[in-house]
N, C-alpha and C. Protein backbone atom coordinates (compact mmCIF):
# COMPACT_ATOMS: atom_id res chain seq x y z
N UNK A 1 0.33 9.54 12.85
CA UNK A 1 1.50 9.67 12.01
C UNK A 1 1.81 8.40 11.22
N UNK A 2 1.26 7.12 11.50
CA UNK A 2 1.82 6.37 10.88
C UNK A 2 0.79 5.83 10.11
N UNK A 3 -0.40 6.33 9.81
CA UNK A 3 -0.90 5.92 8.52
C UNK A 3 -0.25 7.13 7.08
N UNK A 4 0.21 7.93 7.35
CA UNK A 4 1.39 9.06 6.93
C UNK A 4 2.01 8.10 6.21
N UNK A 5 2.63 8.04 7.22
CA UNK A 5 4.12 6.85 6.61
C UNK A 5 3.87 5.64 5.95
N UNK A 6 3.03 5.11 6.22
CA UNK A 6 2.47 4.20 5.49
C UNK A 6 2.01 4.50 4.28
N UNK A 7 1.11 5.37 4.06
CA UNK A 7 0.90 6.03 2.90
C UNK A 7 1.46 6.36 1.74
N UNK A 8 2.87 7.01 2.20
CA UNK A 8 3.99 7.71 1.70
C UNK A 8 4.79 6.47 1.25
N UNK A 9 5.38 5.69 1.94
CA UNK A 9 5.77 4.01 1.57
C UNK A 9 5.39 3.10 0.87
N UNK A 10 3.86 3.26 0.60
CA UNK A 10 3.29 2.29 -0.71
C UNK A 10 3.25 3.34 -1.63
N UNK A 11 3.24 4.53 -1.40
CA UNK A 11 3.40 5.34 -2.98
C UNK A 11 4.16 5.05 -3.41
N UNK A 12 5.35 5.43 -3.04
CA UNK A 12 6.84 5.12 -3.40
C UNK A 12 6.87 3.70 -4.25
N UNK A 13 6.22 2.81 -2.98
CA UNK A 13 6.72 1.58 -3.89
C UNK A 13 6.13 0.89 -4.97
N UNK A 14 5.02 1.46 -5.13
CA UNK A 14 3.87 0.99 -5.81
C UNK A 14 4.16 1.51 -7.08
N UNK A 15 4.90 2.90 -7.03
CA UNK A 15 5.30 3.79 -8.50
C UNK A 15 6.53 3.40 -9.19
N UNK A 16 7.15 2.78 -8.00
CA UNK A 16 8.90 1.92 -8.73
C UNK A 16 8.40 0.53 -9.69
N UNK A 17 7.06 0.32 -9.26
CA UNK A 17 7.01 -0.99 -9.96
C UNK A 17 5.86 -1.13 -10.95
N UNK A 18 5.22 -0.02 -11.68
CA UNK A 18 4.01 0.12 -12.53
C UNK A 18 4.53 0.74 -13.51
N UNK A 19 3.91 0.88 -14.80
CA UNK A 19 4.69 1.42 -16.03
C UNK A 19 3.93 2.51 -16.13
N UNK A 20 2.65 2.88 -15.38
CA UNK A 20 2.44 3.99 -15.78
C UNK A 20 2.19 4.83 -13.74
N UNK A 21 3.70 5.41 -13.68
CA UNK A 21 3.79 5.99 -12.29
C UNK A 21 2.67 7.10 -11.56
N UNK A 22 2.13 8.18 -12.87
CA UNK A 22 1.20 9.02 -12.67
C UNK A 22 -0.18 8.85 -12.15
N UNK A 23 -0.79 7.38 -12.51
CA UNK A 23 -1.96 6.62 -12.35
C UNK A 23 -2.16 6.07 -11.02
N UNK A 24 -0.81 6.04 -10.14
CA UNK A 24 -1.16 5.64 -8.60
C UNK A 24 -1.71 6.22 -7.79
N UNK A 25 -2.83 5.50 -7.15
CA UNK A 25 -3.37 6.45 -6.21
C UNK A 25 -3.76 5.88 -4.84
N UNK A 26 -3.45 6.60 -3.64
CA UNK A 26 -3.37 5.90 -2.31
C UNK A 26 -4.63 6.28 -1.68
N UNK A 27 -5.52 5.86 -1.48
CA UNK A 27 -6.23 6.27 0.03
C UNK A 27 -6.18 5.62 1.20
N UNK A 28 -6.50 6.30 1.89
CA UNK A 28 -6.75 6.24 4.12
C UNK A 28 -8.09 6.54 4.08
N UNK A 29 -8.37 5.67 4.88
CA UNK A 29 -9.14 5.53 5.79
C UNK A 29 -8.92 4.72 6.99
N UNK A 30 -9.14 5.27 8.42
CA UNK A 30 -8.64 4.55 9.67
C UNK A 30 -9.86 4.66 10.56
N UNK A 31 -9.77 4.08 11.50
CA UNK A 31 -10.65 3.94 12.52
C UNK A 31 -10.06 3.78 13.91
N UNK A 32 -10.24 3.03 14.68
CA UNK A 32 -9.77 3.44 16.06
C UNK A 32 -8.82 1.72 15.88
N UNK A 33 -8.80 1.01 15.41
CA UNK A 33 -8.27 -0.15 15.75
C UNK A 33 -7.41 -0.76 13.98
N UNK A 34 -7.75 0.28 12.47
CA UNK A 34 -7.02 -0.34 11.88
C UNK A 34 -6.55 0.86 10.60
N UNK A 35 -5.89 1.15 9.71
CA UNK A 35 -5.57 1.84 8.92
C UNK A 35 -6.20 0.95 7.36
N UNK A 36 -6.58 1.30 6.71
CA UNK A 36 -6.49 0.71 5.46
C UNK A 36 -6.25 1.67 4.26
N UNK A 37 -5.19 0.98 3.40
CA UNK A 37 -5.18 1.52 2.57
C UNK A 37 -5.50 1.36 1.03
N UNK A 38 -6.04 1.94 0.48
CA UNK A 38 -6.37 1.47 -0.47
C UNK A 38 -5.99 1.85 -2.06
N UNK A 39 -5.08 0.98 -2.81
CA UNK A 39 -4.44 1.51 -4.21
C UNK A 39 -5.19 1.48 -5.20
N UNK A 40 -5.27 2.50 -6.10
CA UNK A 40 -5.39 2.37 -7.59
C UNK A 40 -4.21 2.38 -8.65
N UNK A 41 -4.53 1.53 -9.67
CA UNK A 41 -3.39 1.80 -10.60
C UNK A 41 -3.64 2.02 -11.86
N UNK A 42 -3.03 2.39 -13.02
CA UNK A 42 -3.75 2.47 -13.96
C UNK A 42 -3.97 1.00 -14.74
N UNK A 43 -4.47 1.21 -15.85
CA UNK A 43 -4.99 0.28 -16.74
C UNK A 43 -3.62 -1.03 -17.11
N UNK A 44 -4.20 -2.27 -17.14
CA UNK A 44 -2.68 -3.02 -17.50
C UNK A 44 -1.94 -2.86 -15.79
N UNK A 45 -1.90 -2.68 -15.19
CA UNK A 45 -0.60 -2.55 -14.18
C UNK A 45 -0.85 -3.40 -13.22
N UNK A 46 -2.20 -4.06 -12.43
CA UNK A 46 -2.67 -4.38 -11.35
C UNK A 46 -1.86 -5.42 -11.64
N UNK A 47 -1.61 -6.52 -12.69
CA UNK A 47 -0.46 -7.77 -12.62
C UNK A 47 0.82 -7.53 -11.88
N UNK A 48 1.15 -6.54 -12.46
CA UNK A 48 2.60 -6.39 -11.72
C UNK A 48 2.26 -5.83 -10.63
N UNK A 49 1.43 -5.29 -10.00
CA UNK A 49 1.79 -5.15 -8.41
C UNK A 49 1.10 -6.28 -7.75
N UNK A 50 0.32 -7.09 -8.73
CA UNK A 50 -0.32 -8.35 -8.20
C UNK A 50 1.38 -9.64 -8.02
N UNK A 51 1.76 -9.56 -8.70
CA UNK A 51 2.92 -10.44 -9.30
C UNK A 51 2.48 -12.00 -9.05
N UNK A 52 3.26 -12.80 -9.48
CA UNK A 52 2.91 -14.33 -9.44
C UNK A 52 2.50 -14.68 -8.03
N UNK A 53 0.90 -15.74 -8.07
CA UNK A 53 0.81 -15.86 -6.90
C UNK A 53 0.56 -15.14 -5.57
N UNK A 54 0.56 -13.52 -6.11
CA UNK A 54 0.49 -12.59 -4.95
C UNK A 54 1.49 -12.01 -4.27
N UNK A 55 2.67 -12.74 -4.78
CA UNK A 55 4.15 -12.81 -3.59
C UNK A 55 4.27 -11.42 -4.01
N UNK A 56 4.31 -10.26 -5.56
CA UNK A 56 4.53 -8.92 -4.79
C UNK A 56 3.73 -8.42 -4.27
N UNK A 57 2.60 -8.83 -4.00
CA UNK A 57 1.65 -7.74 -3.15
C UNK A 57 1.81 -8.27 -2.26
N UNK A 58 2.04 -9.25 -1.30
CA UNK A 58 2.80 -9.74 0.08
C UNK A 58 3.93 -8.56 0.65
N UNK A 59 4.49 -8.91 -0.37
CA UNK A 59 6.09 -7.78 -0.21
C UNK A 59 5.74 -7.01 0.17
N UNK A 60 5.13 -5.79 -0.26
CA UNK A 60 4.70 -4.66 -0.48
C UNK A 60 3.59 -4.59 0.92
N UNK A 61 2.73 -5.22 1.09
CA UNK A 61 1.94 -5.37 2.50
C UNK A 61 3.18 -5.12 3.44
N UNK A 62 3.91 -5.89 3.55
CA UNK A 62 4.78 -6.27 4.42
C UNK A 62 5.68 -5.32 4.76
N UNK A 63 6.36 -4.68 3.63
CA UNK A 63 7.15 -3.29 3.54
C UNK A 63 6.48 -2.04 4.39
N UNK A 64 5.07 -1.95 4.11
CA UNK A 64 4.20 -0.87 4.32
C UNK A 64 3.71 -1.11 5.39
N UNK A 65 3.64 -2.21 6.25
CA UNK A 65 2.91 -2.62 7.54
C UNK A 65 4.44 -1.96 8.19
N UNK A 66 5.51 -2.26 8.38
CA UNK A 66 6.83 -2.28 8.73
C UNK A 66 6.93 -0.66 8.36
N UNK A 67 6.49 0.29 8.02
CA UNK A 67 7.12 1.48 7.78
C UNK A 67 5.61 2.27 8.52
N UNK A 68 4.83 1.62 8.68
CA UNK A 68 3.64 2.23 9.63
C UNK A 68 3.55 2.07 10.66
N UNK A 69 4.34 1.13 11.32
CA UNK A 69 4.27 0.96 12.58
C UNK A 69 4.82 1.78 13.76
N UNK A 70 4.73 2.66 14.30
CA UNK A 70 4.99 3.42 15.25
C UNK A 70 4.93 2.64 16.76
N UNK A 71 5.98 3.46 17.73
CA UNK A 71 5.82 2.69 18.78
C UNK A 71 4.92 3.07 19.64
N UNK A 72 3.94 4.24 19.27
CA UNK A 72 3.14 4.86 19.86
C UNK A 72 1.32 3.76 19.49
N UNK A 73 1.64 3.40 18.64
CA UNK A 73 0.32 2.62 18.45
C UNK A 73 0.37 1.18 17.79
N UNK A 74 -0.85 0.57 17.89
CA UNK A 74 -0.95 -0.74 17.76
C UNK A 74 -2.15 -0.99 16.57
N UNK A 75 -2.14 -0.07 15.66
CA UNK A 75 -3.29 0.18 14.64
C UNK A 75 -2.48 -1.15 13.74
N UNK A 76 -3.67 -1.83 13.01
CA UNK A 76 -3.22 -2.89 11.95
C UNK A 76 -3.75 -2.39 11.34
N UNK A 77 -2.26 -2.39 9.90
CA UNK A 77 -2.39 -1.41 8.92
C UNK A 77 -3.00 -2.87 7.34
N UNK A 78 -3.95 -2.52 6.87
CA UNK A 78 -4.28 -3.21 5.51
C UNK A 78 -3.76 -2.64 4.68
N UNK A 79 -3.16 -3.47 3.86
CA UNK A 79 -3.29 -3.23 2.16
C UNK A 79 -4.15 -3.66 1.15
N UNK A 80 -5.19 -2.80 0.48
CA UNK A 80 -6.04 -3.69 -0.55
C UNK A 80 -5.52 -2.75 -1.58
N UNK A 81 -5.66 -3.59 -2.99
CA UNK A 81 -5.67 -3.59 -4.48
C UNK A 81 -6.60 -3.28 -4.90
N UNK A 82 -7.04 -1.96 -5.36
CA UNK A 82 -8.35 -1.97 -6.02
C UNK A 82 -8.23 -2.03 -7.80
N UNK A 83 -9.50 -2.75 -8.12
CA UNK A 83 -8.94 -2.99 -9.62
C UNK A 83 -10.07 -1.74 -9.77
């Protein structure tokens, strides 16, 4: 359930902050010990979810690790950027 939620949580946030919302795209893939997820965005956008330095894609890791976490498991959830 909580690569779900996780999932569902970087959509969300990933679409509040790109100019083109339709172009986001999430995948899962998990294994027994980690979740990763992996974004696309459209053309032009990867800056702004990159933001200065990385600090919004920190955020956004951070948001999405915190909304995947269940107390039922101990999976470490990734966030990667795919350009």
């Amino acid at each position: 359930m909580s690569a779900e939620s996780a999932k569902t949580v970087c959509e969300f946030v990933v679409k509040q902050i790109v100019g083109d919302p339709d172009s986001v795209a999430v995948s899962v893939s998990e294994d027994d010990s980690a979740i990763r997820l992996d974004v696309t965005v459209g053309d032009g956008d990867m800056g702004r979810v990159i933001g200065k330095r990385g600090r919004v894609a920190m955020a956004i890791r951070t948001v999405v690790r915190a909304a995947g976490h269940d107390s039922d498991t101990d999976a470490d959830i990734e966030v990667e950027f795919v350009d």
